[in-house]
PDB file of N, CA and C in Angstrom:
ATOM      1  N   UNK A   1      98.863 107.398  90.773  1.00  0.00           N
ATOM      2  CA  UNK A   1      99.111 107.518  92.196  1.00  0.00           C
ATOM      3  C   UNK A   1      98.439 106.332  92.886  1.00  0.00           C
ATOM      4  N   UNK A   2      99.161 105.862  93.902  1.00  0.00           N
ATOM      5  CA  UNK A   2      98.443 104.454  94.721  1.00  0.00           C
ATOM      6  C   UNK A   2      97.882 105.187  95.766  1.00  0.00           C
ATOM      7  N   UNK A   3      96.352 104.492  95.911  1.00  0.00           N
ATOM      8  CA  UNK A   3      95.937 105.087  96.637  1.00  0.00           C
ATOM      9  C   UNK A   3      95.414 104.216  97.682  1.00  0.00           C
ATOM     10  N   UNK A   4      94.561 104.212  98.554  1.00  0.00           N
ATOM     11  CA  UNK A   4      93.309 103.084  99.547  1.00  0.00           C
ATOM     12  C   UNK A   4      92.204 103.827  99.548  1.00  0.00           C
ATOM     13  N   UNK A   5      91.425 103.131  99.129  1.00  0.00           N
ATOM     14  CA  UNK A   5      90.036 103.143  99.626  1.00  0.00           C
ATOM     15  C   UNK A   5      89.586 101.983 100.927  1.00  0.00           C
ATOM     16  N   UNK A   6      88.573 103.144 101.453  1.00  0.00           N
ATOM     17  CA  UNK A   6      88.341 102.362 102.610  1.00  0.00           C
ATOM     18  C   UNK A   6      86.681 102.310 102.438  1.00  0.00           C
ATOM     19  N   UNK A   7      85.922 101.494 102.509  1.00  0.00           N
ATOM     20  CA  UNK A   7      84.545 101.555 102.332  1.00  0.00           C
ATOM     21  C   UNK A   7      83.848 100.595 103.539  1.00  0.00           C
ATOM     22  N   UNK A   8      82.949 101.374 104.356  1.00  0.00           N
ATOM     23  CA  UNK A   8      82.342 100.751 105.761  1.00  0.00           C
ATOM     24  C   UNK A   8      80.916 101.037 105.336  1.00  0.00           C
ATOM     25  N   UNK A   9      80.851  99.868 105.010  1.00  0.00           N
ATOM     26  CA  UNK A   9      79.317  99.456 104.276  1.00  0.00           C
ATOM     27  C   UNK A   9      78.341  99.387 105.435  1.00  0.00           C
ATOM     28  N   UNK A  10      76.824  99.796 105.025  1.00  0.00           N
ATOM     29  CA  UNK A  10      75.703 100.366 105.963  1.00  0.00           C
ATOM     30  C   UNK A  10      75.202  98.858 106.266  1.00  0.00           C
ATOM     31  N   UNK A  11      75.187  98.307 107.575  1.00  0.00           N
ATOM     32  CA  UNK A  11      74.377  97.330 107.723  1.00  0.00           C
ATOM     33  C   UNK A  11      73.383  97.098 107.377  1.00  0.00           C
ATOM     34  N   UNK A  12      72.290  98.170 107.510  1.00  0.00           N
ATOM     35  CA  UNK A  12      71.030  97.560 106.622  1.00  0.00           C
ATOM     36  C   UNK A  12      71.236  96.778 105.341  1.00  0.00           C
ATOM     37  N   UNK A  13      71.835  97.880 104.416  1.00  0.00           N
ATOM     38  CA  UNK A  13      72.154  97.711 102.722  1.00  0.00           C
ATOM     39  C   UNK A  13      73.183  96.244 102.956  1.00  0.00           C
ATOM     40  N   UNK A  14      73.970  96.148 103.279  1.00  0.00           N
ATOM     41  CA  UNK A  14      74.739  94.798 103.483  1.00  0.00           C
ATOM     42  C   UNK A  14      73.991  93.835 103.369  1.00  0.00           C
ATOM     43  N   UNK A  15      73.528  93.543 104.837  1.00  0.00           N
ATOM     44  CA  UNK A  15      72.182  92.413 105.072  1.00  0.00           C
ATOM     45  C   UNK A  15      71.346  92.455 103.600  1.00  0.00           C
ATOM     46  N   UNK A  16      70.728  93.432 103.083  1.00  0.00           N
ATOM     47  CA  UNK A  16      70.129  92.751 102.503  1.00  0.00           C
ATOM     48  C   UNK A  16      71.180  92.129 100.803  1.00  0.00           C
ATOM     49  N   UNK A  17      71.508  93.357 100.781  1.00  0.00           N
ATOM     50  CA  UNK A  17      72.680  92.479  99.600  1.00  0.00           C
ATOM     51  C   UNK A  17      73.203  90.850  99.916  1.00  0.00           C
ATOM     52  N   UNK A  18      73.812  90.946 100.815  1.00  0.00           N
ATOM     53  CA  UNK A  18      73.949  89.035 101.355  1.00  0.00           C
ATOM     54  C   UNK A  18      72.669  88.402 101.042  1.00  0.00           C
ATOM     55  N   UNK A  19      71.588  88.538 101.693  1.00  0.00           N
ATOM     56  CA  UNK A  19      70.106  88.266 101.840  1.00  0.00           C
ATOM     57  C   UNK A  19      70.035  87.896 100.614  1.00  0.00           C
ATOM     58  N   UNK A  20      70.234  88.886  99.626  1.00  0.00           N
ATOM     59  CA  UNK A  20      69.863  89.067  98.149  1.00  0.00           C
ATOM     60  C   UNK A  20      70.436  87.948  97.421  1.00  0.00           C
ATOM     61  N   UNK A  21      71.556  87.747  97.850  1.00  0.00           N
ATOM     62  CA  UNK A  21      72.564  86.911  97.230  1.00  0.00           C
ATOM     63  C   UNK A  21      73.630  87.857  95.931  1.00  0.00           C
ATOM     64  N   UNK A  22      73.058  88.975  96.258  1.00  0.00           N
ATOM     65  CA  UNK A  22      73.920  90.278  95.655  1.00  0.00           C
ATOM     66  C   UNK A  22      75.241  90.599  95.690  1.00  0.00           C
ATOM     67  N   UNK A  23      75.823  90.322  97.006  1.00  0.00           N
ATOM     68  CA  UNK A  23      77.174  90.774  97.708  1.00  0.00           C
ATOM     69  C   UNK A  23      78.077  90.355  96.578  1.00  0.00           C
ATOM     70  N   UNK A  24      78.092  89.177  96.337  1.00  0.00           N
ATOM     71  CA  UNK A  24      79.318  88.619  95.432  1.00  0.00           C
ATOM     72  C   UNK A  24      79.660  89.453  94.257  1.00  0.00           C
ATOM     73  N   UNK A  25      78.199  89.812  93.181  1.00  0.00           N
ATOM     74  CA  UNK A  25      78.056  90.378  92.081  1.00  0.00           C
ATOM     75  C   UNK A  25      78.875  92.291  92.825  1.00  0.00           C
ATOM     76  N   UNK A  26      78.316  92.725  93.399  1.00  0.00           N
ATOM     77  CA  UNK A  26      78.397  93.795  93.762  1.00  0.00           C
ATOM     78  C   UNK A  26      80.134  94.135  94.081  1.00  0.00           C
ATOM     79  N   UNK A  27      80.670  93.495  95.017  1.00  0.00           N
ATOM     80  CA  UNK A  27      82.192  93.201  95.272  1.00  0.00           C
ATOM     81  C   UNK A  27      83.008  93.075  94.402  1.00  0.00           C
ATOM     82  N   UNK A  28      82.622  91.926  93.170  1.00  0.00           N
ATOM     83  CA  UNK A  28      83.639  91.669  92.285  1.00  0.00           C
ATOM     84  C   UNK A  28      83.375  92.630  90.984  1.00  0.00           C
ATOM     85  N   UNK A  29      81.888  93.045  90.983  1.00  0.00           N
ATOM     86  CA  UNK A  29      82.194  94.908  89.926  1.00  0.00           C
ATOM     87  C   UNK A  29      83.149  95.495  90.735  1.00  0.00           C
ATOM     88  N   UNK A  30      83.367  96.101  91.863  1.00  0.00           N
ATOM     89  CA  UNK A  30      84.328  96.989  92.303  1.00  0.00           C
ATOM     90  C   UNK A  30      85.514  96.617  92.322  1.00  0.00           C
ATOM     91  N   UNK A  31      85.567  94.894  92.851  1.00  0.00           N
ATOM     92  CA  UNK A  31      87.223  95.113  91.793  1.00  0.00           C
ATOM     93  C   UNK A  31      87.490  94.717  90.594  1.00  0.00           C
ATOM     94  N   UNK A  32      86.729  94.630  90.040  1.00  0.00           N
ATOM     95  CA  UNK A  32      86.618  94.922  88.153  1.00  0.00           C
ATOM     96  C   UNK A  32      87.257  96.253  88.110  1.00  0.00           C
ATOM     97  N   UNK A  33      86.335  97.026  88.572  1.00  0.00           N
ATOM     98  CA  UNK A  33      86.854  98.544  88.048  1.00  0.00           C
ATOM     99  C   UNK A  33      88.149  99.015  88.517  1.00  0.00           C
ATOM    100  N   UNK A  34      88.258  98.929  89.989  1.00  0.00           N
ATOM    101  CA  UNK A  34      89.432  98.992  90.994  1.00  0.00           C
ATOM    102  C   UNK A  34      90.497  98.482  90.403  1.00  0.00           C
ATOM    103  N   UNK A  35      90.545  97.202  90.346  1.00  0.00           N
ATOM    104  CA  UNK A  35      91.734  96.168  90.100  1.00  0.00           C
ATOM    105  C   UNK A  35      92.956  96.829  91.129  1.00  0.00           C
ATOM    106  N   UNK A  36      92.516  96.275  91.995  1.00  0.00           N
ATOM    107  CA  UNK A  36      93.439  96.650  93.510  1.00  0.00           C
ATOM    108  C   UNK A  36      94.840  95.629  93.404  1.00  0.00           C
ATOM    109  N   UNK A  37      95.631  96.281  93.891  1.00  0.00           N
ATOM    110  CA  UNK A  37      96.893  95.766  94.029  1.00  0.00           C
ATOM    111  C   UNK A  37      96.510  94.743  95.560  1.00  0.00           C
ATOM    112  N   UNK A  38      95.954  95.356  96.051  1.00  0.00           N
ATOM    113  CA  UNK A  38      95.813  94.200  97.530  1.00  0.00           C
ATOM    114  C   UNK A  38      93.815  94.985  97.901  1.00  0.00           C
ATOM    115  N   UNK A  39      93.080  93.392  98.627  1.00  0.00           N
ATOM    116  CA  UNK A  39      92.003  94.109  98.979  1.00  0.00           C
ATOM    117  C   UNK A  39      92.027  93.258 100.265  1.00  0.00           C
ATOM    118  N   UNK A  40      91.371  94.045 101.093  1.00  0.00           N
ATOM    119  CA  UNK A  40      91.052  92.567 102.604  1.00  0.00           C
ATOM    120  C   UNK A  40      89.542  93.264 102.886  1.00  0.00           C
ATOM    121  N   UNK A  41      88.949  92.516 103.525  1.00  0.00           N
ATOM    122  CA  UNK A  41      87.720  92.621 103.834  1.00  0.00           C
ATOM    123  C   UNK A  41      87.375  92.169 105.255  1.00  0.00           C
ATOM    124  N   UNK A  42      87.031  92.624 106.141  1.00  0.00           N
ATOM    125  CA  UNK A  42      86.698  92.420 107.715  1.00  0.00           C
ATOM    126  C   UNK A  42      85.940  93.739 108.584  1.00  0.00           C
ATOM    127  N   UNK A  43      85.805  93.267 109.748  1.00  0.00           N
ATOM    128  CA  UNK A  43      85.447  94.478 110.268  1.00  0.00           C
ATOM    129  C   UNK A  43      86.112  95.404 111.178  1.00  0.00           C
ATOM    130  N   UNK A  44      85.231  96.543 110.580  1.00  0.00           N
ATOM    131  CA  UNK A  44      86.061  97.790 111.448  1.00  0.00           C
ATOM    132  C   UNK A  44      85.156  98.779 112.242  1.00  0.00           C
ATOM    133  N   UNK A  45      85.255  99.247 113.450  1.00  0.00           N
ATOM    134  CA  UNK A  45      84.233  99.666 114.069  1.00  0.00           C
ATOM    135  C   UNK A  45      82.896  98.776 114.045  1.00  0.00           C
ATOM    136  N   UNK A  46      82.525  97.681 113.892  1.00  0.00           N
ATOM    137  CA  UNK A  46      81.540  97.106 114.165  1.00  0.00           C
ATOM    138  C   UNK A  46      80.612  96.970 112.835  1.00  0.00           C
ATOM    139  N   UNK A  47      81.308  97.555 111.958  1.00  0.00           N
ATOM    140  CA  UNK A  47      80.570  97.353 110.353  1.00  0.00           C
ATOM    141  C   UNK A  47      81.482  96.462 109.450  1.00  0.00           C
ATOM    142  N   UNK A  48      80.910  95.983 108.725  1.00  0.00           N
ATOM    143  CA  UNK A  48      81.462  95.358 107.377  1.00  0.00           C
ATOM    144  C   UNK A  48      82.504  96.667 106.638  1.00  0.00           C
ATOM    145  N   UNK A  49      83.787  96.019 106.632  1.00  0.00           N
ATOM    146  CA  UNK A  49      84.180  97.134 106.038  1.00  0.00           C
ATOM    147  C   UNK A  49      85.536  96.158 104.959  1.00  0.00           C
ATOM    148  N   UNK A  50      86.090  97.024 103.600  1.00  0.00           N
ATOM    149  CA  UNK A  50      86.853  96.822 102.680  1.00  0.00           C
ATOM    150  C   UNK A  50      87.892  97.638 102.871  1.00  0.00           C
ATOM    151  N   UNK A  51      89.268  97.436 102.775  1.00  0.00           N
ATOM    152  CA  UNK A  51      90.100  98.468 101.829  1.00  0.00           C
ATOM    153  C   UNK A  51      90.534  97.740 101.070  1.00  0.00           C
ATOM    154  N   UNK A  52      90.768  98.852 100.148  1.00  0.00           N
ATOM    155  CA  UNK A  52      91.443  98.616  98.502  1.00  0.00           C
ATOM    156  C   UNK A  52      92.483  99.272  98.235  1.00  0.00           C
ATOM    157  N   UNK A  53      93.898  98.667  98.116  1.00  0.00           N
ATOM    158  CA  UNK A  53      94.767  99.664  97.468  1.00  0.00           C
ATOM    159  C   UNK A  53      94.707  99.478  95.979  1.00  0.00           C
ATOM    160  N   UNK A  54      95.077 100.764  95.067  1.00  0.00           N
ATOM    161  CA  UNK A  54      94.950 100.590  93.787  1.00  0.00           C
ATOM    162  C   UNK A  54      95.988 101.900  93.279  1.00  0.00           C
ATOM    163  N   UNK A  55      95.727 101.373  91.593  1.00  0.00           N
ATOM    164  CA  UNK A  55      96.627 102.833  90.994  1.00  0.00           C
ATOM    165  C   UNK A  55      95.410 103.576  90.136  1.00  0.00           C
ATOM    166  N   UNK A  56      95.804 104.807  90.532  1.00  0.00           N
ATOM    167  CA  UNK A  56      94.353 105.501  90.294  1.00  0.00           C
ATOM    168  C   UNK A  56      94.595 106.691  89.031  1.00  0.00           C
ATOM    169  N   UNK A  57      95.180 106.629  88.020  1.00  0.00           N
ATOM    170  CA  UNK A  57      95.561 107.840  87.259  1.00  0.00           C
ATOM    171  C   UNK A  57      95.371 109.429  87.004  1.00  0.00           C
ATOM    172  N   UNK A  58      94.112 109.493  87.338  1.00  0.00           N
ATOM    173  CA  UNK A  58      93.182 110.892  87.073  1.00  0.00           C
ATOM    174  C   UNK A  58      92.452 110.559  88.015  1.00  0.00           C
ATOM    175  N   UNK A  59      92.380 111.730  89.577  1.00  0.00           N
ATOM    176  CA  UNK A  59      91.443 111.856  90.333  1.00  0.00           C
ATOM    177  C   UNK A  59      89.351 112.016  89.539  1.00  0.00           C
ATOM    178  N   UNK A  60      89.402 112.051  88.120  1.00  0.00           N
ATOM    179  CA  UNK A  60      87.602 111.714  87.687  1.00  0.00           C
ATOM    180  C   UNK A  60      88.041 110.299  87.816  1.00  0.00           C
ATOM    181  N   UNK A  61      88.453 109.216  87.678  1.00  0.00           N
ATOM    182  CA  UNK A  61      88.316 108.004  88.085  1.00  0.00           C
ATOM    183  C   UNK A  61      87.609 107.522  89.034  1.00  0.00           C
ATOM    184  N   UNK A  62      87.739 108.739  90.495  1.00  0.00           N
ATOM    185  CA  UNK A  62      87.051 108.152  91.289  1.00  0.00           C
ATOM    186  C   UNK A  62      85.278 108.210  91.447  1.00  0.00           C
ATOM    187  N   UNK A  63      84.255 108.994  90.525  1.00  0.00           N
ATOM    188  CA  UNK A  63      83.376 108.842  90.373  1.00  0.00           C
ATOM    189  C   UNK A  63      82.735 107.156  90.228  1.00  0.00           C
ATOM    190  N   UNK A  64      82.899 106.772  88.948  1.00  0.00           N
ATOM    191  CA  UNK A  64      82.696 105.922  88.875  1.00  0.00           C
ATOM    192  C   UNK A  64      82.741 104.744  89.404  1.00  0.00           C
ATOM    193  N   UNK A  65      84.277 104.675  89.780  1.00  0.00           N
ATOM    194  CA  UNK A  65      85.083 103.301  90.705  1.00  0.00           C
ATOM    195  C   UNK A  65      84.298 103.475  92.057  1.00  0.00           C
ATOM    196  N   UNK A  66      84.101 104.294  92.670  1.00  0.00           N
ATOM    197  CA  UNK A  66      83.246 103.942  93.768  1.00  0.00           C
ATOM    198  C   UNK A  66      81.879 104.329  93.864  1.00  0.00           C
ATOM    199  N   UNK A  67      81.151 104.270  92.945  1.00  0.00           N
ATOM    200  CA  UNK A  67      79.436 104.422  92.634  1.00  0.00           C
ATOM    201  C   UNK A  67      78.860 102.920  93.490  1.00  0.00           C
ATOM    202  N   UNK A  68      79.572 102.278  92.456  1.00  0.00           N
ATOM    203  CA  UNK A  68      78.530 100.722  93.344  1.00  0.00           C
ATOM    204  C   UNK A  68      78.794 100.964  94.850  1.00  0.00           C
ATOM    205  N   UNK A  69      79.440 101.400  95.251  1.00  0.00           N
ATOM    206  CA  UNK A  69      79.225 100.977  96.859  1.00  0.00           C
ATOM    207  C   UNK A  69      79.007 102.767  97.973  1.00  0.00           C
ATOM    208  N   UNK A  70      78.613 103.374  97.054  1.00  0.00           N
ATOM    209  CA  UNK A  70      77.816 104.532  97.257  1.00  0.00           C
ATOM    210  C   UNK A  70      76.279 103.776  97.234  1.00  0.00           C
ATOM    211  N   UNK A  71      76.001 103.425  95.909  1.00  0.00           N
ATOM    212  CA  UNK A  71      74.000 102.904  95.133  1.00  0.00           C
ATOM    213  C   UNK A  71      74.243 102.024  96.223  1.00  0.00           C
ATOM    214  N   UNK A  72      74.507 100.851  96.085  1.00  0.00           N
ATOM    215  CA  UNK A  72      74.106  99.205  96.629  1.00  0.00           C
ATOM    216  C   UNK A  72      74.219  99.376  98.124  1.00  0.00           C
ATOM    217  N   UNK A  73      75.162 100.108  98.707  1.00  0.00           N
ATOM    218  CA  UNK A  73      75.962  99.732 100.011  1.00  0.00           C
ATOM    219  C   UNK A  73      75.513 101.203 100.371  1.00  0.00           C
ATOM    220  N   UNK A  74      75.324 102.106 100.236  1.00  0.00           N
ATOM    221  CA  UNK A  74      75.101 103.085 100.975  1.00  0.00           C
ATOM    222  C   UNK A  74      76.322 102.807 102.218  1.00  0.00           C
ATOM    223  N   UNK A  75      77.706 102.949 101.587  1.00  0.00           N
ATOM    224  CA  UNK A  75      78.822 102.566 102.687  1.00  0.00           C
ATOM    225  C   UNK A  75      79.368 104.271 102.505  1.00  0.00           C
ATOM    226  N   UNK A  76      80.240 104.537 103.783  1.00  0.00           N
ATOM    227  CA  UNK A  76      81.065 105.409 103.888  1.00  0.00           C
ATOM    228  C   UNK A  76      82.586 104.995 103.175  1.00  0.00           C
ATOM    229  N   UNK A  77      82.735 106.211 102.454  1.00  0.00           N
ATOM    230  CA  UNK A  77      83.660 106.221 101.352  1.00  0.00           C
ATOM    231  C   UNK A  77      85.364 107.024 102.167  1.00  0.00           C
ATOM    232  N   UNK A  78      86.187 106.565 102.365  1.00  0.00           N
ATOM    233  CA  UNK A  78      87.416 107.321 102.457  1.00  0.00           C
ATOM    234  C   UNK A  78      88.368 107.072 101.437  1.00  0.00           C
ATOM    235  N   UNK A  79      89.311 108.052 101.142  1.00  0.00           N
ATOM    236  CA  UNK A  79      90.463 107.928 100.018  1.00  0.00           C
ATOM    237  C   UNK A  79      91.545 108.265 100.508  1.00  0.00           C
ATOM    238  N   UNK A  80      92.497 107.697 100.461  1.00  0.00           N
ATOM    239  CA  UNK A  80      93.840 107.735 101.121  1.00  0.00           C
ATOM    240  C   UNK A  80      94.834 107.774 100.071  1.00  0.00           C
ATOM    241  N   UNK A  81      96.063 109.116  99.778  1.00  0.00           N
ATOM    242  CA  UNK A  81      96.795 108.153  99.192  1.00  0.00           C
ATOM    243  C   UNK A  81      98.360 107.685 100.281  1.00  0.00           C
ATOM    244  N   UNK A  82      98.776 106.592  99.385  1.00  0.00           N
ATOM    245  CA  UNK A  82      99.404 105.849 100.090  1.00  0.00           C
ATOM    246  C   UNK A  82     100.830 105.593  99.546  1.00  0.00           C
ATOM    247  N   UNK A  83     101.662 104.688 100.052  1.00  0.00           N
ATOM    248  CA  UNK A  83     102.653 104.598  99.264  1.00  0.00           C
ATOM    249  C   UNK A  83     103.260 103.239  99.565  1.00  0.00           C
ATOM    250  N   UNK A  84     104.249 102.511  99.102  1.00  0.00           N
ATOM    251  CA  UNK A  84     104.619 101.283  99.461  1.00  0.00           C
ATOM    252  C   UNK A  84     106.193 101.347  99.833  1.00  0.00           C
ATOM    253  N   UNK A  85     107.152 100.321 100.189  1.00  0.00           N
ATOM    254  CA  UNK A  85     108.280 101.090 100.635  1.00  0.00           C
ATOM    255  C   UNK A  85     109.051 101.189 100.193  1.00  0.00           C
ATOM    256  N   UNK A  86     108.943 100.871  98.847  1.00  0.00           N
ATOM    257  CA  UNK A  86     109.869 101.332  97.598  1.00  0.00           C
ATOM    258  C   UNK A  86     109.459 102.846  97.435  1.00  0.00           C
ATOM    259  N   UNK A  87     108.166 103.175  97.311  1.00  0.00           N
ATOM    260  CA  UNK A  87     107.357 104.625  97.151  1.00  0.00           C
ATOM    261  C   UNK A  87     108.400 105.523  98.123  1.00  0.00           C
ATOM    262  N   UNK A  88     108.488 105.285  99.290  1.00  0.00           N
ATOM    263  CA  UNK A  88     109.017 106.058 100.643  1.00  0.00           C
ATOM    264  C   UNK A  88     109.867 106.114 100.223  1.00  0.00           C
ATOM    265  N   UNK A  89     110.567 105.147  99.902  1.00  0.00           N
ATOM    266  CA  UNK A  89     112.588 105.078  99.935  1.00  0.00           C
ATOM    267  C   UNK A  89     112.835 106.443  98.660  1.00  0.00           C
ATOM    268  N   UNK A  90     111.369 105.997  98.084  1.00  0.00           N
ATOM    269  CA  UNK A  90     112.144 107.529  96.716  1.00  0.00           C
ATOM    270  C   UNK A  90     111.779 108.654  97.069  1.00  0.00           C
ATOM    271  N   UNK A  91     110.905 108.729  97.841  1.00  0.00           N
ATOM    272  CA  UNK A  91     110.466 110.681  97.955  1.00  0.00           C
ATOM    273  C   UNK A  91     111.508 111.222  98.932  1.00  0.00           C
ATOM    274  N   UNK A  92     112.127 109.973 100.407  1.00  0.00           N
ATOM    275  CA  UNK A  92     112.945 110.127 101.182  1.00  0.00           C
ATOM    276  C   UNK A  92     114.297 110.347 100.546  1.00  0.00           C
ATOM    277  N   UNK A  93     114.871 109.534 100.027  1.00  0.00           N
ATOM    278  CA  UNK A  93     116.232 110.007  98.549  1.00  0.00           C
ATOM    279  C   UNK A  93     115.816 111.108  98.003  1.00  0.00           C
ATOM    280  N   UNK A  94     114.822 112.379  97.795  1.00  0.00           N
ATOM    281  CA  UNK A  94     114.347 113.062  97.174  1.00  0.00           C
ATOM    282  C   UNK A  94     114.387 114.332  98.203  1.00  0.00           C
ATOM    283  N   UNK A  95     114.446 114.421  99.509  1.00  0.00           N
ATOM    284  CA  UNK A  95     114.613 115.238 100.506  1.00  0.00           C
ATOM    285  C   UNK A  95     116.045 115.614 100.969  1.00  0.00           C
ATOM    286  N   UNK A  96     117.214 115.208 100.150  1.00  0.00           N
ATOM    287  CA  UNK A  96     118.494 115.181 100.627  1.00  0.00           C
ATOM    288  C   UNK A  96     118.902 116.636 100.269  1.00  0.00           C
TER     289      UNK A  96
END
């Protein structure tokens, strides 16, 4: 299932991860694990924030895939699933 994650990382924990020179290491584990079909990174509400779309097979996946930015980032975690518009066009053909 494709899903988004949305992660609005805690300013303190940020700052110092940047500070640290951490951020990079920390980011590119999550999309190691992730391996997102699309990621953007900017802000939202006034925090550092990510989404990630990805394909996620088994909802225990998501333990792990979002630990680092639970530990490091102490960020707020959302899960969305989502669909693309090939996704739509079939569940919509599927309502006839």
């Amino acid at each position: 299932m494709r899903v988004m994650v949305k992660a609005t990382l805690d300013t303190e924990k940020g700052n110092e991860a940047i500070l640290g020179g951490k951020m990079p290491q920390i980011i590119q584990g999550a999309m190691e694990k992730l391996r997102p079909e699309a990621a953007y990174f900017g802000p939202a509400g006034g925090r550092r924030t990510c989404f990630m779309v990805f394909d996620m097979q088994d909802s225990s996946q998501l333990p792990p895939m979002l630990e680092p930015f639970f530990n490091d980032l102490n960020a707020e975690i959302e899960v969305f699933p989502v669909m693309n518009g090939d996704d739509l066009q079939k569940g919509l053909s599927q309502m006839r």
